[in-house]
Each structure stands twice: as structure tokens, then as C-alpha cells.
Protein backbone atom coordinates (compact mmCIF):
# COMPACT_ATOMS: atom_id res chain seq x y z
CA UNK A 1 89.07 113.72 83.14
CA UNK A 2 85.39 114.32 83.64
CA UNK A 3 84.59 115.26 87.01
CA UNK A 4 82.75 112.56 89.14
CA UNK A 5 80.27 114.16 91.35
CA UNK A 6 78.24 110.78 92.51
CA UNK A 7 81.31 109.71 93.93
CA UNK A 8 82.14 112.83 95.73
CA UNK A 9 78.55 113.05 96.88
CA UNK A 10 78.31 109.31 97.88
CA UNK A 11 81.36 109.66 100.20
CA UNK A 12 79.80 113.15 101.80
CA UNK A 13 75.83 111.29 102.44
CA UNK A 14 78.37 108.03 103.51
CA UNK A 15 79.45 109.90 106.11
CA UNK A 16 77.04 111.88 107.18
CA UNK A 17 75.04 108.23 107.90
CA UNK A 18 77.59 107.78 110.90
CA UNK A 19 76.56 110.27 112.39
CA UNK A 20 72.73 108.60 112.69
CA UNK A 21 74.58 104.91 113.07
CA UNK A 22 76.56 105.95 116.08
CA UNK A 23 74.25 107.90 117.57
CA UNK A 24 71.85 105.15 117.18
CA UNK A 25 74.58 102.86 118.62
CA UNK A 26 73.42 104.55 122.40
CA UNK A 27 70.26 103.35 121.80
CA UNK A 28 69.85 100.10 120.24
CA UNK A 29 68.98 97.30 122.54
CA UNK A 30 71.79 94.56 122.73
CA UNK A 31 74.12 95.86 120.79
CA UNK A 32 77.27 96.95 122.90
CA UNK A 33 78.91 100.42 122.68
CA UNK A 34 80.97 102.90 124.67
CA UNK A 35 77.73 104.35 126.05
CA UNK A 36 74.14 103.55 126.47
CA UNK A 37 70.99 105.16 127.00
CA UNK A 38 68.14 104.02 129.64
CA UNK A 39 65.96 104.67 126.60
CA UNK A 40 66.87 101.77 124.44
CA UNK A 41 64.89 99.98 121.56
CA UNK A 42 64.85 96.72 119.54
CA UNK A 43 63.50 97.94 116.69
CA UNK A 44 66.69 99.96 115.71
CA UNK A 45 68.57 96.76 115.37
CA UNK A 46 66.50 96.53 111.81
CA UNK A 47 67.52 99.45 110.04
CA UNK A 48 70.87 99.39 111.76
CA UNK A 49 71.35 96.33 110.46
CA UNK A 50 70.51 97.34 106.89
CA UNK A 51 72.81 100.35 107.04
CA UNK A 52 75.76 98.45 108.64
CA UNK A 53 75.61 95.73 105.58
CA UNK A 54 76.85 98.19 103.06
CA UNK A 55 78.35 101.45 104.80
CA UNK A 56 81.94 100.49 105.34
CA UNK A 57 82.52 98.66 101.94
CA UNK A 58 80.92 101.58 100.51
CA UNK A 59 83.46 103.88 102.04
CA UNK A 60 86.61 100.86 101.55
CA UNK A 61 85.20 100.80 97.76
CA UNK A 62 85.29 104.44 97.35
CA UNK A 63 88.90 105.10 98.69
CA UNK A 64 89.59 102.52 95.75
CA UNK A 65 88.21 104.55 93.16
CA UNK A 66 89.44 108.14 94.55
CA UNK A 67 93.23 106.67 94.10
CA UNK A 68 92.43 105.76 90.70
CA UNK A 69 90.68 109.23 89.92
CA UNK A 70 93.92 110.82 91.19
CA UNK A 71 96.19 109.17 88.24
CA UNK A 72 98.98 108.69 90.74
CA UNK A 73 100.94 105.68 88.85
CA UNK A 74 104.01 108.20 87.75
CA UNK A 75 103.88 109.87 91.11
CA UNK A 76 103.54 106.40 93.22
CA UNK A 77 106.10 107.05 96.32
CA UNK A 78 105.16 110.80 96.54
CA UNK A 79 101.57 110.36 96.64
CA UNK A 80 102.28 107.55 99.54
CA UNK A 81 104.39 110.67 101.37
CA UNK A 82 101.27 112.72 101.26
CA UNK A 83 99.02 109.80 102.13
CA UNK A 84 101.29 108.84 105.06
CA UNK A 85 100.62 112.59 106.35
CA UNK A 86 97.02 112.90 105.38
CA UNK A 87 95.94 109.67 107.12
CA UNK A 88 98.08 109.04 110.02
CA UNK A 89 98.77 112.22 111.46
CA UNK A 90 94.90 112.82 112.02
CA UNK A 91 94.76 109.01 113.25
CA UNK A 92 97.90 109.65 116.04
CA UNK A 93 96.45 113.08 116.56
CA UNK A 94 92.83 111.82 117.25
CA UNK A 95 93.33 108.47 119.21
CA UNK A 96 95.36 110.74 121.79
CA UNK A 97 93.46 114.04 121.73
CA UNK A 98 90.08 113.80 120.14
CA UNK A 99 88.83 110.07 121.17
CA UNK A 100 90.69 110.07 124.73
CA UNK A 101 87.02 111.87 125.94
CA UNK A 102 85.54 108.81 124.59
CA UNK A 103 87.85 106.80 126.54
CA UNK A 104 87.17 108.49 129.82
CA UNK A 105 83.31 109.31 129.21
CA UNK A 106 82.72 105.39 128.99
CA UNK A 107 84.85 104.74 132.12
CA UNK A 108 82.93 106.88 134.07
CA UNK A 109 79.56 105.54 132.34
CA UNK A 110 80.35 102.21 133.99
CA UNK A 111 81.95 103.21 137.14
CA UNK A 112 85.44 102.17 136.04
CA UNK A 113 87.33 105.16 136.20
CA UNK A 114 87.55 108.24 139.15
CA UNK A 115 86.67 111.44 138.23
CA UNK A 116 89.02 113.98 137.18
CA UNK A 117 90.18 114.51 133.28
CA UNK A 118 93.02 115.63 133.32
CA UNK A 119 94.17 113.21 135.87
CA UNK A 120 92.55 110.51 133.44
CA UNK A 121 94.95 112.30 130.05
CA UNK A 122 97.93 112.65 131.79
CA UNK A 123 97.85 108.10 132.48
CA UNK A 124 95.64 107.67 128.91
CA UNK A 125 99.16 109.68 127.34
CA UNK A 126 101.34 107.33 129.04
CA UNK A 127 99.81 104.51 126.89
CA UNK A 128 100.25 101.83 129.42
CA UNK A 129 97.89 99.48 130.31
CA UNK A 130 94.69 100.10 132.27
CA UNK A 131 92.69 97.96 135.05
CA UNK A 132 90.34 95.88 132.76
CA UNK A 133 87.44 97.09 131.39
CA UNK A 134 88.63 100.61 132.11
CA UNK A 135 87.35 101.54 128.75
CA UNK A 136 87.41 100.02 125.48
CA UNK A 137 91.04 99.56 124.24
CA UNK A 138 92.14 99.24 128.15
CA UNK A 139 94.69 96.77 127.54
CA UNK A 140 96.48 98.90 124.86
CA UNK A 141 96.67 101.67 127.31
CA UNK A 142 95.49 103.70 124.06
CA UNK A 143 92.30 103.75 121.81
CA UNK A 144 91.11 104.23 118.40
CA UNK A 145 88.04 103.42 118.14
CA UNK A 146 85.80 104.66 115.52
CA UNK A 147 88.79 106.29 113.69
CA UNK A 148 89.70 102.56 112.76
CA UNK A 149 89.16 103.10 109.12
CA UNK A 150 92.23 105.47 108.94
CA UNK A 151 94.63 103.08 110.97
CA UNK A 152 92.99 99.99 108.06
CA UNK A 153 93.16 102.66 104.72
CA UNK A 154 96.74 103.50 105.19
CA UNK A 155 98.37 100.03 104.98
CA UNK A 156 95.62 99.02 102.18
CA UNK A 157 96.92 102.10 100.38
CA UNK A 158 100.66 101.04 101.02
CA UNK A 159 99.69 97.78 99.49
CA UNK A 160 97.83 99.15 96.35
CA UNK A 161 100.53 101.83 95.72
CA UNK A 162 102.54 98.57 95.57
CA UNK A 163 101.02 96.46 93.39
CA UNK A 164 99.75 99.40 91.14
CA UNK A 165 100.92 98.50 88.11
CA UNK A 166 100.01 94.54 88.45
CA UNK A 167 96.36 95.59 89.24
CA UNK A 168 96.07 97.61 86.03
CA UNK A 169 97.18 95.21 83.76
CA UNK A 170 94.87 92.69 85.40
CA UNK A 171 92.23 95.60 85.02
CA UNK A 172 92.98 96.22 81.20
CA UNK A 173 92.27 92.04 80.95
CA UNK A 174 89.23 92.19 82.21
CA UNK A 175 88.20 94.82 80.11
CA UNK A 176 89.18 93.10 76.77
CA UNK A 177 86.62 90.33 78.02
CA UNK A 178 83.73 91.87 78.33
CA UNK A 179 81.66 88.84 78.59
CA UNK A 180 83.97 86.69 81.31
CA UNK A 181 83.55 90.40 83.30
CA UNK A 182 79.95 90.80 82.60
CA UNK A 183 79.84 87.29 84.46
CA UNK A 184 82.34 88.10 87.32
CA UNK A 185 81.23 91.30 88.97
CA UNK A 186 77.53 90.22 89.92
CA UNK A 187 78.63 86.43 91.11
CA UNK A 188 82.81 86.41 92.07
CA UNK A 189 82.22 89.14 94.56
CA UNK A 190 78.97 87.77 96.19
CA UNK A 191 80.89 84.39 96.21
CA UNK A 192 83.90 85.47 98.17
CA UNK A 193 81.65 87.42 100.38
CA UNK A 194 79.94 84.40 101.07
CA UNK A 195 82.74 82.27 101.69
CA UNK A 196 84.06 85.11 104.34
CA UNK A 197 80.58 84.94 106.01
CA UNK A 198 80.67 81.00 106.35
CA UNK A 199 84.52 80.26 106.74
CA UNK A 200 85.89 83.46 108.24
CA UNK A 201 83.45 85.63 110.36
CA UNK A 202 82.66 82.35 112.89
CA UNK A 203 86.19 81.82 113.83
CA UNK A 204 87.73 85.37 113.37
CA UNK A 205 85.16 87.94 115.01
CA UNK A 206 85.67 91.72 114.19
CA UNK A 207 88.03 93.33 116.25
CA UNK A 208 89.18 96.64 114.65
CA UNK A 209 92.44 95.93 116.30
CA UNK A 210 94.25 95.92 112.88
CA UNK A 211 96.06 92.79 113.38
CA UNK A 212 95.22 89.28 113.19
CA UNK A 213 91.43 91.21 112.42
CA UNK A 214 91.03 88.95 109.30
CA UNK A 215 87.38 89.01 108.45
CA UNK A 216 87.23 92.44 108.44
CA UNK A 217 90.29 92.34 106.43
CA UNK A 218 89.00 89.84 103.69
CA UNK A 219 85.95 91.91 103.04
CA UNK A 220 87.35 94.98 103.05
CA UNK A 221 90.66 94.50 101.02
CA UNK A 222 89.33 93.30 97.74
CA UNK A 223 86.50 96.02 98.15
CA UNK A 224 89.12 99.12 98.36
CA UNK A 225 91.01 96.58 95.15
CA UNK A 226 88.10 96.39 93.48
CA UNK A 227 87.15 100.34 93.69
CA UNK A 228 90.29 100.78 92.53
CA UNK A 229 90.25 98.34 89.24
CA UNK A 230 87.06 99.31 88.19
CA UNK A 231 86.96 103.55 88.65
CA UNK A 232 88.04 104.09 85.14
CA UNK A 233 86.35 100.97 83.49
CA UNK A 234 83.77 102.62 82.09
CA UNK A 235 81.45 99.79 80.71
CA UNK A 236 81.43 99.24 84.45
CA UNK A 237 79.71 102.69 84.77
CA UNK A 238 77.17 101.84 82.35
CA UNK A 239 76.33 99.02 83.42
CA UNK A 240 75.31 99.86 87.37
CA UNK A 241 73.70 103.02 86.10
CA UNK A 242 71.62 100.12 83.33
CA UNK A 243 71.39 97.51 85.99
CA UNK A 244 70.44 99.84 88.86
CA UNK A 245 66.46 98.71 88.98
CA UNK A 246 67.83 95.33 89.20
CA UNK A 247 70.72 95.21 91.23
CA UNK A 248 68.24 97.41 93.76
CA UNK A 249 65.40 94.55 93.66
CA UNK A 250 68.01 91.80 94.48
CA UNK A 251 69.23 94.33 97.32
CA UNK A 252 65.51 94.24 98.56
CA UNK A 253 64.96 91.04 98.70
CA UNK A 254 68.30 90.01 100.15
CA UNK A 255 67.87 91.98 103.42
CA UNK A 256 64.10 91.00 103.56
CA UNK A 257 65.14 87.48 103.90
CA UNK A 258 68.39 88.14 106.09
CA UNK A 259 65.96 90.33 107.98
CA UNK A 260 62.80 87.58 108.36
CA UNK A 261 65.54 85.16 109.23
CA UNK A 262 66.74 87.04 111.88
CA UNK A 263 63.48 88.24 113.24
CA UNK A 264 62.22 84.07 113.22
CA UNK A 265 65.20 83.14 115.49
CA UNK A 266 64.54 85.79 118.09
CA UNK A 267 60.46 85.91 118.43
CA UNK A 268 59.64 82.48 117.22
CA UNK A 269 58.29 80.19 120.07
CA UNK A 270 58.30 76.47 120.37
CA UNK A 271 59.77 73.70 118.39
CA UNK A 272 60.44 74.09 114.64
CA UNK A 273 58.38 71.67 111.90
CA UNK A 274 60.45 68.57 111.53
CA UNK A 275 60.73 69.21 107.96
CA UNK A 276 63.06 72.81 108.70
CA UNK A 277 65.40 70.36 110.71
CA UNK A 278 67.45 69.75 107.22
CA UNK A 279 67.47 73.20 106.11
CA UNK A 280 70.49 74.96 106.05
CA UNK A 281 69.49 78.15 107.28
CA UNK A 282 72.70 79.72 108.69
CA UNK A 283 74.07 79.53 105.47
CA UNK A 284 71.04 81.06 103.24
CA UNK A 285 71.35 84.27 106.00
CA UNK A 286 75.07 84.68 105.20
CA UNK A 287 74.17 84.01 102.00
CA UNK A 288 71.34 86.84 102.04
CA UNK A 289 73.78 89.10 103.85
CA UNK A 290 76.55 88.72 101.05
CA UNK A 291 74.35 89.05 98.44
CA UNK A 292 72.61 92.01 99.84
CA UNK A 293 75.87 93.66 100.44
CA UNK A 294 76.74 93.56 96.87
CA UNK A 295 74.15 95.06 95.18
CA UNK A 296 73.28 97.44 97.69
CA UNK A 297 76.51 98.70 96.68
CA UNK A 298 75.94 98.50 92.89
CA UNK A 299 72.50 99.94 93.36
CA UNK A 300 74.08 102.89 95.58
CA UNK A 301 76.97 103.36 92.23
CA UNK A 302 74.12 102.72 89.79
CA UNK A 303 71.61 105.41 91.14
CA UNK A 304 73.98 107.77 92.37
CA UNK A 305 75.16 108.02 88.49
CA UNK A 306 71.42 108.69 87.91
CA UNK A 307 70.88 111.17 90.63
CA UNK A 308 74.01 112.84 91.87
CA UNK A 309 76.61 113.02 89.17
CA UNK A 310 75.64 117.13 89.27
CA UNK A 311 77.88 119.90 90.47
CA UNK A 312 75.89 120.47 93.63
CA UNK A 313 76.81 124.03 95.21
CA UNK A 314 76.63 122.05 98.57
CA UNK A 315 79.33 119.52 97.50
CA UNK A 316 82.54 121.54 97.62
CA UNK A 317 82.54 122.77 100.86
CA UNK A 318 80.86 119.46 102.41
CA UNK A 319 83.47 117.52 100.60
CA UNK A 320 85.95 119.25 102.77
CA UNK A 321 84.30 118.92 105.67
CA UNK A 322 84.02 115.40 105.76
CA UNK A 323 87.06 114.42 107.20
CA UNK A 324 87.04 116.99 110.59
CA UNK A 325 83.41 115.74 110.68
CA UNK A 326 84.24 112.17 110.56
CA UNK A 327 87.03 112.62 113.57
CA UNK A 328 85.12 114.63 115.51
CA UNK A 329 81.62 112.94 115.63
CA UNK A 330 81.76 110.18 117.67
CA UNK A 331 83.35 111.80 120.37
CA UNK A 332 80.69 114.49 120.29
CA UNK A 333 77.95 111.86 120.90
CA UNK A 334 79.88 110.26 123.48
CA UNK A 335 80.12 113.64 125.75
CA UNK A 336 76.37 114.67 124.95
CA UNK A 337 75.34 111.42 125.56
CA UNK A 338 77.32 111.33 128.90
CA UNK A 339 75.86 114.82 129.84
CA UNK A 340 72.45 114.15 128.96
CA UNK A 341 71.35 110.36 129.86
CA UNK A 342 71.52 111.42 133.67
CA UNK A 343 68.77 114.20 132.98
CA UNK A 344 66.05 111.56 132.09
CA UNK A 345 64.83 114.03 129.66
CA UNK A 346 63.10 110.68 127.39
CA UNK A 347 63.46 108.68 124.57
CA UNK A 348 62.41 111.71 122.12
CA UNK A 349 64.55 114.75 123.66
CA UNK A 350 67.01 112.83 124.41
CA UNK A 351 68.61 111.17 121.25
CA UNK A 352 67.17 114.56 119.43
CA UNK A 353 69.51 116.61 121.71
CA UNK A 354 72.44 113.93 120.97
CA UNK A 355 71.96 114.07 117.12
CA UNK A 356 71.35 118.16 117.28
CA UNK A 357 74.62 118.27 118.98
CA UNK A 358 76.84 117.04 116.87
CA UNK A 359 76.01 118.33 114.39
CA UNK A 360 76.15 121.97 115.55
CA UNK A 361 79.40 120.56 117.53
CA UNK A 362 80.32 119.48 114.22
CA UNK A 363 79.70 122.72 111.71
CA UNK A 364 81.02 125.34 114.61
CA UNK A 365 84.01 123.31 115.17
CA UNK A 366 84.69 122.72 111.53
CA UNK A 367 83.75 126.33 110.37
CA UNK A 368 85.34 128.38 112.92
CA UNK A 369 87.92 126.94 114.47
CA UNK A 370 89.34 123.92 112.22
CA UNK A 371 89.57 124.58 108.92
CA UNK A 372 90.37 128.77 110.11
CA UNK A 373 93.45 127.44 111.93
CA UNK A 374 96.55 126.27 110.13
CA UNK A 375 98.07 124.50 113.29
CA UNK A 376 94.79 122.18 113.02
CA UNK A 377 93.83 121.64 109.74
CA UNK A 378 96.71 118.53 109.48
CA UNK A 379 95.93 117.73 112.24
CA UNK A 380 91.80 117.43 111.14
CA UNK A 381 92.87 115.94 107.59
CA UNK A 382 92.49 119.12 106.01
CA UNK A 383 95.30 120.73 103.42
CA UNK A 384 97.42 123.70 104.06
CA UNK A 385 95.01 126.67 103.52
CA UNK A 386 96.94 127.76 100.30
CA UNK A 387 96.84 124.50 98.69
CA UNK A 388 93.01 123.78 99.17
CA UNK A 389 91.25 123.50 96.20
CA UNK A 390 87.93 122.93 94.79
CA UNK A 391 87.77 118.52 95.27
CA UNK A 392 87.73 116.12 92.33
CA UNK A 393 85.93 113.11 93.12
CA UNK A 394 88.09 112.26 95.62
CA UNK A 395 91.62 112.78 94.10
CA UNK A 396 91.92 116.05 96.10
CA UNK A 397 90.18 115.16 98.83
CA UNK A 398 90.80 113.34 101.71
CA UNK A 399 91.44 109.86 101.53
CA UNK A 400 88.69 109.14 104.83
């Protein structure tokens, strides 16, 4: 099979965008996180809110197609061995080593917890619960937090390994009707997207908590489905890379209007025109937001066909690194941000400092400790030295 670079290169600039998001997350105004800056702004909420629209179904959708790069259909409870290794190992491993700084850095932020780490571990590792509002996660006794995707991806993966061979046949359908699917994957996605929006999202709020988190659930489920139905379709291929222009201008003008909407109902002063009073305008902003998602995400397949299906010399070695980068991040803006936000050092130094951080944090940790240590590279998502081999789009790579 022909190697797919865009997709190996979408997941690497995927998640090297959380690194920006969550260090934004310290300083966007009214937006809550573990930690937060004096030095906050409103205007980040804009292009946070753009990013945040497409970034996780992006990464849900992507998981999809790696599985069905890999070819793992003869190989079904073997490959859900290696997946139950790959993914929740670095998820137990990370919730009580990696984010438990997170956990206590936040504590201390808001005057919660007493000083002292190691006092702090030695109760966090007895996973019972904490005083409220100890920290985020202080009724589990234990935390996750941003390493929520792994604790979602493994029972999504259970469930497609599964249902495998129903989804293929449905697949190979869809495929001999090129015209009912040509109508289907602009509109049936946007529609159920839409419906989740309206119905779901106002009475189910995102939780990350795993269970009974069904919004989050019923966007990204069919997402990491859909990845998977459509990797190896490849009219589908053609047509983003054809449609990219277009899908792009709908993508535009989708989170222009969910943007404009938004902006209106905070600045706007004084009594609307009588003639609004009809207009539905909740639902054309989750409408917006559905639609935008969509196509941002075709546009991102479509282009990326266009523009990074190339065997970068950057993409090997960044495709490994993903994962250890992805589990170590957040907790390095957490610390830095701890450290630094007492030091008043302003709203330029300061989030430059954050950002520069982790991402030296990031590549020394990574380069000369993680992925140089057998003990930790399980534990960091990483294979065994000996088996690590150059990635292909995703089959080989960690499943993050």
C-alpha cells in the first residue's frame, strides 16, 4: 500500500496545535482551566474557538483511518492486545505519574492544597477522594485530564475491532453507489452534527469523564467510524483533494457567522429590532458550528493531499515523537506556568517563556531520556527499541 504521508503529517501539526491551545488555555479570559495567568485576554477566545471546532475530530477521524491503514481484519484480537498496551499503559502510567503535577500545581494555584509534593503523591496514589475543589478530578481521588483522548480511543477501538467486518461491508455499499455517497458525506455528517449541537450538547455538557459523557461521545464515535470506513475509499480521496477550494470557502464562512454570532451576543447593547425576535438564532450558530466543523475537516484532508502527501525528512522522527509529546505537554505548561505567573514578568515574556518551555521540556525529555530508555518508552507510548520502525501513516505508529 502506498504510503500516506498527509495523514502522518496531519496527526504530527494536530498535535503540535495543543501545545499553542493549552498554553493559550492560561490565558484566555473566561474560559476555565487548571491554571490562569494575571495576563489574560478576550481576544484569544476567537481563534481558540476556531481551532477547538475541528482539532479533536481531526485527531478521533484520524485514529479511524490509521486502523484501516494497518489492515488488521485477519489479526483482529492481537492487534486489540497491542492496542490494550499501547494506549492504556501510557494512560495508567500518566494520570498517576505525569499529570499528578498538574493535580497539585492547580491546588496550590487556588489555595486548596498545603505545600509539600510528595506529601500531596503519596494521598493523590491512594486514589481516594479529596476535599472539593482540591483540583480538578477531586472527587475521583485521581485525574486524567488532558490525556482523556487515550482513556475515549481505547474503548472506541474495542468497539471497531468488533464490528470490523460489519463496517466494511457497509463501506464496500457505499462505494458501489457513488452517487447516494457523493450526497451523504457533505450533508449526513453536518446533519448529525447538528442534531448533537441542538438535542445533545444543552442537556449533556462535556465532561471527559468517560461515562455518561454523551455529547462528546456522539461526535466523536461516528468521526473515529467514519475515518475508519472511508481511509481506503479512494474516490473519497479524490474528491476532498477536488473539493478542497470549496469545502475550505464553506469552512470560512461557517465560523465567520458562528463567530459574528457570538461576538453580537457579548458586545451588543440595548434591545434587539423587533423583527430578530422570530429568528432562530441559537440554532443557525449550532448550525454554523456543525457545518464549519465538517469541512474544516475535509478542507484539512483535501489540502493536506495537495500539500503534505511528501516524504518529509522531518516526519519520521516527529511521528514518533508525538505520543511522549502529547503526555508530557500539558503538564509542562502547568509547572512553568505555576513557576512563572508569580514573577509578573508580562503578558509577552510570560506566555513566550511558557510556550519556549515546553517545548525544550518536550524535545530534551523525548530525545534524551524517553525514547533512550527502554523502562520508559511503554510507558511514553513508544515501541520496544528493536521493534521501532520507520511509521506508515499511522499503522505503526501510535494510536494517540
Amino acid at each position: 500500500m502506498q504510503r500516506r504521508h498527509d495523514i502522518d503529517a496531519l496527526r504530527v501539526i494536530a498535535f503540535v496545535l495543543l501545545i499553542f491551545y493549552h498554553s493559550a488555555m492560561v490565558y484566555v479570559a473566561d474560559w476555565d482551566f487548571h491554571i490562569k495567568s494575571a495576563y489574560q485576554a478576550e481576544w484569544l477566545q476567537w481563534p481558540m474557538i476556531a481551532l477547538n471546532r475541528w482539532r479533536m475530530p481531526l485527531l478521533f477521524m484520524i485514529s479511524g483511518i490509521a486502523i484501516s491503514l494497518a489492515r488488521v481484519e485477519s489479526r483482529r484480537l492481537r492487534f486489540a492486545a497491542a492496542r490494550c498496551w499501547r494506549l492504556l499503559l501510557p494512560l495508567v502510567f500518566g494520570m498517576f505519574c505525569v499529570v499528578a503535577v498538574q493535580a497539585y500545581c492547580e491546588g496550590r494555584a487556588s489555595g486548596h492544597l498545603p505545600p509539600g509534593l510528595w506529601t500531596f503523591l503519596l494521598r493523590y496514589w491512594q486514589v481516594r477522594p479529596w476535599p472539593a475543589h482540591s483540583f480538578t478530578g477531586w472527587e475521583f481521588g485521581i485525574t486524567w485530564n488532558h490525556l482523556w483522548y487515550l482513556a475515549y480511543l481505547w474503548p472506541y477501538t474495542m468497539l471497531l475491532l468488533a464490528i470490523m467486518p460489519a463496517l466494511r461491508r457497509i463501506a464496500a455499499s457505499l462505494a458501489r453507489l457513488p452517487r447516494v455517497a457523493a450526497w451523504l458525506l457533505p450533508l449526513a455528517p453536518v446533519a448529525w452534527l447538528i442534531g448533537v449541537r441542538l438535542w445533545l450538547a444543552p442537556r449533556y455538557p462535556e465532561t471527559h469523564a468517560l461515562f455518561g459523557d454523551w455529547t462528546v461521545h456522539a461526535e466523536s464515535l461516528p468521526l473515529f467510524l467514519l475515518g475508519y470506513a472511508l481511509a481506503a475509499n479512494a474516490e473519497f480521496w479524490t474528491w476532498v483533494e477536488r473539493l478542497r477550494w470549496r469545502t475550505l470557502a464553506i469552512a470560512v464562512a461557517a465560523i465567520s457567522i458562528e463567530l459574528s454570532l457570538r461576538w453580537t451576543g457579548l458586545h451588543l447593547s440595548g434591545p434587539l429590532p423587533e423583527w430578530t425576535a422570530h429568528v432562530p438564532w441559537y440554532t443557525i450558530e449550532r448550525s454554523a458550528r456543525a457545518t464549519y466543523t465538517w469541512t474544516a475537516l475535509l478542507a484539512l484532508f483535501g489540502w493536506g493531499r495537495v500539500l503534505l502527501d511528501k516524504p518529509f525528512r522531518w516526519l519520521p522522527y516527529c511521528s514518533e515523537a508525538v505520543f511522549p509529546w502529547y503526555v508530557l505537554h500539558q503538564s509542562l505548561i502547568i509547572v512553568l506556568a505555576y513557576w512563572l505567573i508569580p514573577l509578573r514578568l508580562g503578558p509577552v515574556v510570560e506566555p513566550l517563556l511558557v510556550i519556549a518551555g515546553t517545548v525544550i521540556g518536550c524535545l530534551l525529555l523525548h530525545e534524551l531520556l524517553i525514547r533512550r530508555t527502554p523502562l520508559l518508552r511503554p510507558l511514553f507510548g513508544l515501541k520496544a527499541k528493536a521493534a521501532s520502525t520507520r511509521p506508515i501513516a499511522g499503522a505503526q505508529q501510535p494510536a494517540a
